[in-house]
PDB file of N, CA and C in Angstrom:
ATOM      1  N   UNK A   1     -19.338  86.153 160.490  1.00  0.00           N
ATOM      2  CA  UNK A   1     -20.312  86.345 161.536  1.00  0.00           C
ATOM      3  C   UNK A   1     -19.585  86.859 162.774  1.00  0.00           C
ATOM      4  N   UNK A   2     -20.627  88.026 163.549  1.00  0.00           N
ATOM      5  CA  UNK A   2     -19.622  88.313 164.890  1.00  0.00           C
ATOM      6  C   UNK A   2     -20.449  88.290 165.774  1.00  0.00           C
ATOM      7  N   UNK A   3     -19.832  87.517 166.663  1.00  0.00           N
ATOM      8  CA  UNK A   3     -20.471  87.085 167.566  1.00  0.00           C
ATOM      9  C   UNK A   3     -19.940  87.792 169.447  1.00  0.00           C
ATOM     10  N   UNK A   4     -21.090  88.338 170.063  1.00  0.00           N
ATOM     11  CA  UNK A   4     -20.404  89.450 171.111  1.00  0.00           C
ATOM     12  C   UNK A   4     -20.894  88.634 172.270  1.00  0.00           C
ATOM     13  N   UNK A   5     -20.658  88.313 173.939  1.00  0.00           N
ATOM     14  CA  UNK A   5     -20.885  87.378 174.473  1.00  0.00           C
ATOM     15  C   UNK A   5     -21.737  88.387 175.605  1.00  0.00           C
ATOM     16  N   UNK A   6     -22.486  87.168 175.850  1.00  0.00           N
ATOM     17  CA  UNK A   6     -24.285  87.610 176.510  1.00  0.00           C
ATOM     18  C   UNK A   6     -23.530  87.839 177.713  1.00  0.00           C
ATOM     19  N   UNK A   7     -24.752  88.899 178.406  1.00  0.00           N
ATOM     20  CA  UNK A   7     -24.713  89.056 179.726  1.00  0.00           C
ATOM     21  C   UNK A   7     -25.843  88.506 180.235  1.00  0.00           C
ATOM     22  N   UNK A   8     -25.488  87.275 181.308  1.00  0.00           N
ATOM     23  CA  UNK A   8     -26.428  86.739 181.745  1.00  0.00           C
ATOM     24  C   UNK A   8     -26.360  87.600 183.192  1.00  0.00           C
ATOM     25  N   UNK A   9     -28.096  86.751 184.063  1.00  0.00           N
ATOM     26  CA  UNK A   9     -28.434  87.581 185.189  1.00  0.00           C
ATOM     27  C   UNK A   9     -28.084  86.210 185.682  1.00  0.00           C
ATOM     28  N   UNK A  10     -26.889  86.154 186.671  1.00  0.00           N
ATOM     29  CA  UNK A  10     -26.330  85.191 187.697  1.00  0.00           C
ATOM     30  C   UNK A  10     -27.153  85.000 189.239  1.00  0.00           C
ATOM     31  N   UNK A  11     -28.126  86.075 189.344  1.00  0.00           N
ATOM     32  CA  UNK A  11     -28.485  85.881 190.663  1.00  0.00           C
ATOM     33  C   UNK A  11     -29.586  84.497 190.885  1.00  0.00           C
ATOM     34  N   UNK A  12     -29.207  84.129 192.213  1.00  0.00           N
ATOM     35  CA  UNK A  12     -29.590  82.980 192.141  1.00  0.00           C
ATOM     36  C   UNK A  12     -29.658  81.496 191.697  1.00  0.00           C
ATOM     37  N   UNK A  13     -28.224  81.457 190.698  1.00  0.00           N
ATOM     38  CA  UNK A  13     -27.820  80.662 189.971  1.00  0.00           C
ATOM     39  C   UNK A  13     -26.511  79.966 190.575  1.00  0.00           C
ATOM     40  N   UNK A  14     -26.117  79.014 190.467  1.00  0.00           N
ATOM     41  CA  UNK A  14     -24.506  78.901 191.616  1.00  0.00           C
ATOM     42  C   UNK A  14     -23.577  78.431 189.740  1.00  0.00           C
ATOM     43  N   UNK A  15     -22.626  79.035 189.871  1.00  0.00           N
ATOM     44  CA  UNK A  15     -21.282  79.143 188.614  1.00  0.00           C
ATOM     45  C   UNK A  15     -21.397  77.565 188.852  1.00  0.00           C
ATOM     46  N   UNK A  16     -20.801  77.048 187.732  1.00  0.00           N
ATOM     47  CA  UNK A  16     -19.920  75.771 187.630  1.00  0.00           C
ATOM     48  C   UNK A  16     -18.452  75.898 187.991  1.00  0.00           C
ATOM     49  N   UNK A  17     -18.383  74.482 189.141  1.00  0.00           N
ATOM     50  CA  UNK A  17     -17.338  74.841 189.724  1.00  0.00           C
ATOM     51  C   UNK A  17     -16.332  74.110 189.004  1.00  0.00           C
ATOM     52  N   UNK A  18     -14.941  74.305 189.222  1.00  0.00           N
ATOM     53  CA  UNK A  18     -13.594  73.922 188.222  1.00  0.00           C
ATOM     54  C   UNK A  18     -13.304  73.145 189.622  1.00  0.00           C
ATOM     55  N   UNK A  19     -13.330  71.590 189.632  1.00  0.00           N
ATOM     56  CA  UNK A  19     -13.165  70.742 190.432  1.00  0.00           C
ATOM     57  C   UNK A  19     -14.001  70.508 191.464  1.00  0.00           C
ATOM     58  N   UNK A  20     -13.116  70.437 192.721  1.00  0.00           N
ATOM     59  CA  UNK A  20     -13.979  70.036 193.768  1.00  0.00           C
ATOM     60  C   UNK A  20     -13.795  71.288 194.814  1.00  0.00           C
ATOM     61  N   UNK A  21     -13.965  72.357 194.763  1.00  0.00           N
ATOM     62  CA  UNK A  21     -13.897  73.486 195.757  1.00  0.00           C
ATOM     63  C   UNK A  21     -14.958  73.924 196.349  1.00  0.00           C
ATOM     64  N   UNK A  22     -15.932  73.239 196.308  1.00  0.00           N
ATOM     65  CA  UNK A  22     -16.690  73.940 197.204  1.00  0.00           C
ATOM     66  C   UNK A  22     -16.900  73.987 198.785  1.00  0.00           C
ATOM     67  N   UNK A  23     -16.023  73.298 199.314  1.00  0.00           N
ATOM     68  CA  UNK A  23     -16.296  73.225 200.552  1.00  0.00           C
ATOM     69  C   UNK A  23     -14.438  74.065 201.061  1.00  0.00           C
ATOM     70  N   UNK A  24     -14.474  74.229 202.887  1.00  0.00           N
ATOM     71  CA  UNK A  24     -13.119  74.974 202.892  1.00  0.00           C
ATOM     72  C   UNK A  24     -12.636  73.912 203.698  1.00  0.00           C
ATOM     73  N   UNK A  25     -11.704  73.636 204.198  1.00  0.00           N
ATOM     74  CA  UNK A  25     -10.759  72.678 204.956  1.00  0.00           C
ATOM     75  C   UNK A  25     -11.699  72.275 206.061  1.00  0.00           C
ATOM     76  N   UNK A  26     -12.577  73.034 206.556  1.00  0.00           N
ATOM     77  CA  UNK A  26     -13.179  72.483 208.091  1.00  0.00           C
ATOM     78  C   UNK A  26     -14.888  71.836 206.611  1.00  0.00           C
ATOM     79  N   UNK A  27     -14.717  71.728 205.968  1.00  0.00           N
ATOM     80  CA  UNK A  27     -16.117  70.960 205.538  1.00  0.00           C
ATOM     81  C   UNK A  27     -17.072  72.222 204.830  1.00  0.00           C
ATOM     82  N   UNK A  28     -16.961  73.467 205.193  1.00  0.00           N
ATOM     83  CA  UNK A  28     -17.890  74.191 205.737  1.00  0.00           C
ATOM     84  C   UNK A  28     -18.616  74.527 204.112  1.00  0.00           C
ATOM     85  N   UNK A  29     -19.336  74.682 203.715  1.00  0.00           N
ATOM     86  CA  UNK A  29     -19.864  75.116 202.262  1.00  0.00           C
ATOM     87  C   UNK A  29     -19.257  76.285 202.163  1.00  0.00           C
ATOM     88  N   UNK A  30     -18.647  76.743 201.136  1.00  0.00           N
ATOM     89  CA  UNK A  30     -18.568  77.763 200.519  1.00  0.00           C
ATOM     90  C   UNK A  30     -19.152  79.474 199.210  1.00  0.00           C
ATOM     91  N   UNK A  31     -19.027  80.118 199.445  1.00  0.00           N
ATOM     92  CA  UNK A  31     -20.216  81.074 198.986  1.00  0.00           C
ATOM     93  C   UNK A  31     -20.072  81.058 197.995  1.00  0.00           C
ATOM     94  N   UNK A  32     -21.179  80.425 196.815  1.00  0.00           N
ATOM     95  CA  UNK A  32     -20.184  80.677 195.201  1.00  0.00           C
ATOM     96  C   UNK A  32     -20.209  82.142 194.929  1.00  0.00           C
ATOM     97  N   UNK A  33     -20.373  82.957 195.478  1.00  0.00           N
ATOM     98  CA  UNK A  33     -19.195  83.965 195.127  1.00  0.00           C
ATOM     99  C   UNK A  33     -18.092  84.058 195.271  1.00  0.00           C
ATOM    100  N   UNK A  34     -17.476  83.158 196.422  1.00  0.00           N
ATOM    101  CA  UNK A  34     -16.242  83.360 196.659  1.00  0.00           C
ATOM    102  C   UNK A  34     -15.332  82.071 195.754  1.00  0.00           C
ATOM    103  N   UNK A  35     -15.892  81.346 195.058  1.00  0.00           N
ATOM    104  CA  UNK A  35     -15.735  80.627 193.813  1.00  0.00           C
ATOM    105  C   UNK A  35     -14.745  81.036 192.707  1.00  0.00           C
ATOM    106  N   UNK A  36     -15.390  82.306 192.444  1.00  0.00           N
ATOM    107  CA  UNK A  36     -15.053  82.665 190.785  1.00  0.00           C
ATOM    108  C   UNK A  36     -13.870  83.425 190.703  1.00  0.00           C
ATOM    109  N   UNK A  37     -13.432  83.584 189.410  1.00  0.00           N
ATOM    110  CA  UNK A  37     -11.303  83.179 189.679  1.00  0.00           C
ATOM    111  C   UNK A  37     -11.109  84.198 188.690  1.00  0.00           C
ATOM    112  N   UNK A  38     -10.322  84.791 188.338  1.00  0.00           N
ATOM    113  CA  UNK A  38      -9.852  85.738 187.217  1.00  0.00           C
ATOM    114  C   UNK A  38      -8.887  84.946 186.905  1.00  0.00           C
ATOM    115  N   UNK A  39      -9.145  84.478 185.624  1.00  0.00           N
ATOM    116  CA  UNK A  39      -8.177  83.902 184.680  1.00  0.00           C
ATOM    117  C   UNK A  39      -7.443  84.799 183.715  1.00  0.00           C
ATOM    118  N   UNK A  40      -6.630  84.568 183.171  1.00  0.00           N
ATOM    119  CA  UNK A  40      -5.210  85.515 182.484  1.00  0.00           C
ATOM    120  C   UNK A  40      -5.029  84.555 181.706  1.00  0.00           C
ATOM    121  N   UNK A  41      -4.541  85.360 180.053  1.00  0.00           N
ATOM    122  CA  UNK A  41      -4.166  84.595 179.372  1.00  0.00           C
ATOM    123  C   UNK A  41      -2.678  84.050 180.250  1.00  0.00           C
ATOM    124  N   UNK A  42      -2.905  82.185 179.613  1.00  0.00           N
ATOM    125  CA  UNK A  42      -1.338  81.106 179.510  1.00  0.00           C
ATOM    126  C   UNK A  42      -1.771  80.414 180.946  1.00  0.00           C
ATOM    127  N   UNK A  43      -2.821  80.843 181.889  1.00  0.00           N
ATOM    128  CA  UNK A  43      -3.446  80.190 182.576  1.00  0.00           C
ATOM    129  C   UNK A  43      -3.842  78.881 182.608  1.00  0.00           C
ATOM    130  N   UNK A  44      -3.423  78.059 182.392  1.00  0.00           N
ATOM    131  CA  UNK A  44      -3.739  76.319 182.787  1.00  0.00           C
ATOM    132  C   UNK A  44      -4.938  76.198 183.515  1.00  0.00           C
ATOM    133  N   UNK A  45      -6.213  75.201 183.101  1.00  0.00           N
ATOM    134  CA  UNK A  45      -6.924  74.951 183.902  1.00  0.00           C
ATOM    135  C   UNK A  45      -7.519  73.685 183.510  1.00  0.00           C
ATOM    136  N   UNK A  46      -8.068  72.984 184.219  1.00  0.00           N
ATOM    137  CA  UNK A  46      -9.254  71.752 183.721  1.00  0.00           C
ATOM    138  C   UNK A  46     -10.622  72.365 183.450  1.00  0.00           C
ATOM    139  N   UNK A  47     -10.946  71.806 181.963  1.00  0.00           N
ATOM    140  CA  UNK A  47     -11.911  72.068 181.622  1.00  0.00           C
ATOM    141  C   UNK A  47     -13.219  70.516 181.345  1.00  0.00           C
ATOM    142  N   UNK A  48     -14.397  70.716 181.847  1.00  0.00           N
ATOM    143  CA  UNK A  48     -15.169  70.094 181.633  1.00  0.00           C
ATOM    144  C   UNK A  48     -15.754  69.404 179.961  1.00  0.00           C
ATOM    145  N   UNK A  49     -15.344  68.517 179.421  1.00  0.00           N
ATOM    146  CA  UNK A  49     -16.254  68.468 177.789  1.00  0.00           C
ATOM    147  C   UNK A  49     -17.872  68.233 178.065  1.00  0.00           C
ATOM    148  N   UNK A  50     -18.500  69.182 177.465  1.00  0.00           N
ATOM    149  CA  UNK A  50     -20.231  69.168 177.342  1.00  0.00           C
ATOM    150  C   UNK A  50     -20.361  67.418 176.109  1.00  0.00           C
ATOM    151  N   UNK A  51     -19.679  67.364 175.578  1.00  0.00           N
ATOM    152  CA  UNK A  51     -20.336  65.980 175.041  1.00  0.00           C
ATOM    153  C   UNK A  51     -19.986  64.879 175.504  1.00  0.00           C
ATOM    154  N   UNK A  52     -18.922  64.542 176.925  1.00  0.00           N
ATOM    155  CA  UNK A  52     -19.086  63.251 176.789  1.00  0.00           C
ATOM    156  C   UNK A  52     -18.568  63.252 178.765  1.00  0.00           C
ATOM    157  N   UNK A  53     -18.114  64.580 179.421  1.00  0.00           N
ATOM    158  CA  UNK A  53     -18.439  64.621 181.020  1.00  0.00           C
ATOM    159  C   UNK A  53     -16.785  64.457 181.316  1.00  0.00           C
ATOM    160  N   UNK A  54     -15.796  64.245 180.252  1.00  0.00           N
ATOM    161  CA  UNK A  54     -14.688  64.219 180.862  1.00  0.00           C
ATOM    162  C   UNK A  54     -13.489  65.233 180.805  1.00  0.00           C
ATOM    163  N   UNK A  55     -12.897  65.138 181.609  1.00  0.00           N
ATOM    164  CA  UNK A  55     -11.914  66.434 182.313  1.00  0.00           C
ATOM    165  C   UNK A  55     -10.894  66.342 180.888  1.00  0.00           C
ATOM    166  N   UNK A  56     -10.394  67.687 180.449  1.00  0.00           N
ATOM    167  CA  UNK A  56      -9.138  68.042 179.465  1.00  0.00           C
ATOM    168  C   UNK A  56      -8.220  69.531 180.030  1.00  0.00           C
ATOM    169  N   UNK A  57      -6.809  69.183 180.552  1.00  0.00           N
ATOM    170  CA  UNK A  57      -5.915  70.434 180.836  1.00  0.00           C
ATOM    171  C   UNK A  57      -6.627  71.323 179.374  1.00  0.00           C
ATOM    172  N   UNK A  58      -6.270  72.683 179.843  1.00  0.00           N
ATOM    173  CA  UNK A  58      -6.568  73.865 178.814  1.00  0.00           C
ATOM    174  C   UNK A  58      -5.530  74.941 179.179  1.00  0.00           C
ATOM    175  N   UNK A  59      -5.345  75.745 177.933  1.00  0.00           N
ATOM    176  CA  UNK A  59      -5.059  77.047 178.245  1.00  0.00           C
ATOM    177  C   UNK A  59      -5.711  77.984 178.245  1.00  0.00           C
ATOM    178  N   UNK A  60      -5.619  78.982 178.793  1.00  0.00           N
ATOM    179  CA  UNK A  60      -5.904  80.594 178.388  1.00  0.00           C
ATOM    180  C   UNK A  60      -5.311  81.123 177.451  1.00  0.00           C
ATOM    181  N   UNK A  61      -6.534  81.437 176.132  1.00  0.00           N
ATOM    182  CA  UNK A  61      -5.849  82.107 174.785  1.00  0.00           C
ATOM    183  C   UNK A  61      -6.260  83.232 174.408  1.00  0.00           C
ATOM    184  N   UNK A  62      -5.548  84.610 174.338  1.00  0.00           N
ATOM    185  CA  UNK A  62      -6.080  85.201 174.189  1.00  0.00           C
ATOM    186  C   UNK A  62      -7.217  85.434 172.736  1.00  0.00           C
ATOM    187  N   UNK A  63      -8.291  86.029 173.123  1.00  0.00           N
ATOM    188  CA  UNK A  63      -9.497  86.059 171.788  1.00  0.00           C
ATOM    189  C   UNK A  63      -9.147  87.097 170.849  1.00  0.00           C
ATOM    190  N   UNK A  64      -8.247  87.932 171.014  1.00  0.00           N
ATOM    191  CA  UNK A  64      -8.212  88.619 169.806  1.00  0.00           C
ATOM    192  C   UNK A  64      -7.173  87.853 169.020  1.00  0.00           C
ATOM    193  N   UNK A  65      -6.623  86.751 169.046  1.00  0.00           N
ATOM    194  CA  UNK A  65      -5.791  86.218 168.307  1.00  0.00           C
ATOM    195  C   UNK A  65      -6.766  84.681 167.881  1.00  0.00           C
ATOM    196  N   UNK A  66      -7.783  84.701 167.853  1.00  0.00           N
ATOM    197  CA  UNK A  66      -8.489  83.433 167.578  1.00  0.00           C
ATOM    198  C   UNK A  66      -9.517  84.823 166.059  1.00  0.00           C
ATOM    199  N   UNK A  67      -9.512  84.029 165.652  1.00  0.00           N
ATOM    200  CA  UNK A  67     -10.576  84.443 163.978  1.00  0.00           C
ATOM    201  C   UNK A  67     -11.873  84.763 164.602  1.00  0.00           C
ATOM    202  N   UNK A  68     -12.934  85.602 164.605  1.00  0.00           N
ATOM    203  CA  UNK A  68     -14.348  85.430 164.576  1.00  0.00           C
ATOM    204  C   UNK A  68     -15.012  83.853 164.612  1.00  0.00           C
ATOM    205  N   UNK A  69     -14.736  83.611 162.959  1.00  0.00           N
ATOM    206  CA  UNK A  69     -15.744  82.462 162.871  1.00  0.00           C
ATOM    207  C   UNK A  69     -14.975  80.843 163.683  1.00  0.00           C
ATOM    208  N   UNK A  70     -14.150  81.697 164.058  1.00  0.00           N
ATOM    209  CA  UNK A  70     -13.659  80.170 165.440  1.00  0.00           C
ATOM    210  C   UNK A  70     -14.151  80.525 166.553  1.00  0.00           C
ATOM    211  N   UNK A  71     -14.772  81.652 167.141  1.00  0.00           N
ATOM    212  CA  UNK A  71     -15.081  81.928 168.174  1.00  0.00           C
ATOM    213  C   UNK A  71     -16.592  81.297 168.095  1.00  0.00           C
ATOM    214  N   UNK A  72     -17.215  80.823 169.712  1.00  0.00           N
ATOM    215  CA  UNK A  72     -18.551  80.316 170.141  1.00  0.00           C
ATOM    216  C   UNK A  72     -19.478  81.287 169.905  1.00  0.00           C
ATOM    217  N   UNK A  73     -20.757  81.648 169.219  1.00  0.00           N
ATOM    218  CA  UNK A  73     -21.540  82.303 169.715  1.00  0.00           C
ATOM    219  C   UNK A  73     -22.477  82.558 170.641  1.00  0.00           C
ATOM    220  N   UNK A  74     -22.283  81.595 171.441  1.00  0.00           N
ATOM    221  CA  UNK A  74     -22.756  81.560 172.713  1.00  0.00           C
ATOM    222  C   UNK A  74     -22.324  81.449 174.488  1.00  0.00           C
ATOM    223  N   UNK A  75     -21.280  82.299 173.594  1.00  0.00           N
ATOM    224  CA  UNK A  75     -20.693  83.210 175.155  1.00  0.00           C
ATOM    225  C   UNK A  75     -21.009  83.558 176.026  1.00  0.00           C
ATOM    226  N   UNK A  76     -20.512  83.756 177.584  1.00  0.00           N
ATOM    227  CA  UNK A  76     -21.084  84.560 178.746  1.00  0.00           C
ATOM    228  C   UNK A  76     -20.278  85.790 178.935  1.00  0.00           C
ATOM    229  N   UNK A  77     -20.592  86.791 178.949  1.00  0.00           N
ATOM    230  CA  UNK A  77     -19.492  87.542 179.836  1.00  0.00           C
ATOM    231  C   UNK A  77     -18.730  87.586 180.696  1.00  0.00           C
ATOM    232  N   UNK A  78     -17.551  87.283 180.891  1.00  0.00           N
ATOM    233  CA  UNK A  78     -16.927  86.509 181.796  1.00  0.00           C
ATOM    234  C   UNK A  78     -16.076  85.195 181.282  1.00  0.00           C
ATOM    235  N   UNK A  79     -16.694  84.890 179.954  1.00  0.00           N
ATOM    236  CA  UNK A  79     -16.115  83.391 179.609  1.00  0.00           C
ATOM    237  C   UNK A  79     -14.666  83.593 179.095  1.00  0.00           C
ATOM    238  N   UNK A  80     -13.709  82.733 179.027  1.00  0.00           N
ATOM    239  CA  UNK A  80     -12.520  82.891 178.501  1.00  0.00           C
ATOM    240  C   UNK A  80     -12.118  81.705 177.380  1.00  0.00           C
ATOM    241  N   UNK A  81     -11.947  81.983 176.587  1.00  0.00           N
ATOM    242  CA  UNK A  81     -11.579  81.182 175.475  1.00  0.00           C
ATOM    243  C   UNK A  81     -10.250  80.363 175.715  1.00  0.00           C
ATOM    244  N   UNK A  82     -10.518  78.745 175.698  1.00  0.00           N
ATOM    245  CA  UNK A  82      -8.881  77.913 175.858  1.00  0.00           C
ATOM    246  C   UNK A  82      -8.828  77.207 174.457  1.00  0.00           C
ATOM    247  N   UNK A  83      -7.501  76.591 175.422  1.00  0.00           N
ATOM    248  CA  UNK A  83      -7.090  75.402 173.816  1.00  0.00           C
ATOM    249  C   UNK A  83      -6.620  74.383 174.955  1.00  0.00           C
ATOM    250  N   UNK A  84      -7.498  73.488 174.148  1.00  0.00           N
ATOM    251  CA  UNK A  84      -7.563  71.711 174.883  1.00  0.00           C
ATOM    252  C   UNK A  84      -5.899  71.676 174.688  1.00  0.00           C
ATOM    253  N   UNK A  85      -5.746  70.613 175.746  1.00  0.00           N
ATOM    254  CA  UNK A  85      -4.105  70.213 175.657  1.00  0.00           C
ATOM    255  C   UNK A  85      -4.500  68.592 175.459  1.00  0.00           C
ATOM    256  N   UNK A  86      -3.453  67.686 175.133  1.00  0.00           N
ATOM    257  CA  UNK A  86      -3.544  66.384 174.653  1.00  0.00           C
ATOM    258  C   UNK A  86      -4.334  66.223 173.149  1.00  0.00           C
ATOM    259  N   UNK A  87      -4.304  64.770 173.111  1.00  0.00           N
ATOM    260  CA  UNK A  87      -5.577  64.038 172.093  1.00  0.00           C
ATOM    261  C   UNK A  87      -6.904  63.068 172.638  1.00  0.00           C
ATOM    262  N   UNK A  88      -7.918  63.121 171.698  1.00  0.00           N
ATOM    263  CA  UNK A  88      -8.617  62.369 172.077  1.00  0.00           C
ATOM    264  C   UNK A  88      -8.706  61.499 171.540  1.00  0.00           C
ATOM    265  N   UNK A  89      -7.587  60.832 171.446  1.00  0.00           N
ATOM    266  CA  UNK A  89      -7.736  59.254 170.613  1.00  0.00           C
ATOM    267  C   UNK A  89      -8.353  58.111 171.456  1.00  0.00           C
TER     268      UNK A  89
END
């Protein structure tokens, strides 16, 4: 199966933020446009888990070295494929 990643319409929508950045040193809210980050593969980041709300380090991997049927089919444009670091024992 191949799976190609959606282009969603962002307007009016605010990104999910990677920690606590939304505000700048004086308090002030920040524009989520000025949010969103260009990641590179070997990139380190914290990633959110959708099943249970808790934080896991990740990498940046590149996708042409991951198989198709390991890839999500429900991609954004923009999304970047990691690999969890640790265990979840």
């Amino acid at each position: 199966m191949h799976c190609e990643p959606k282009q969603q319409d962002m307007k009016g929508k605010r990104r999910p933020s990677i920690g606590s950045h939304e505000r700048d040193d004086e308090g002030e809210e920040l524009d989520p446009e000025h949010l969103e980050v260009e990641h590179v593969i070997g990139d380190v980041l914290w990633v959110r888990r959708d099943d249970d709300g808790t934080w896991w380090p990740a990498v940046v991997v590149n996708d042409n070295n991951i198989s198709e049927t390991s890839k999500p089919c429900n991609r954004v444009m923009g999304d970047v494929l990691v690999r969890l670091y640790g265990s979840y024992q």
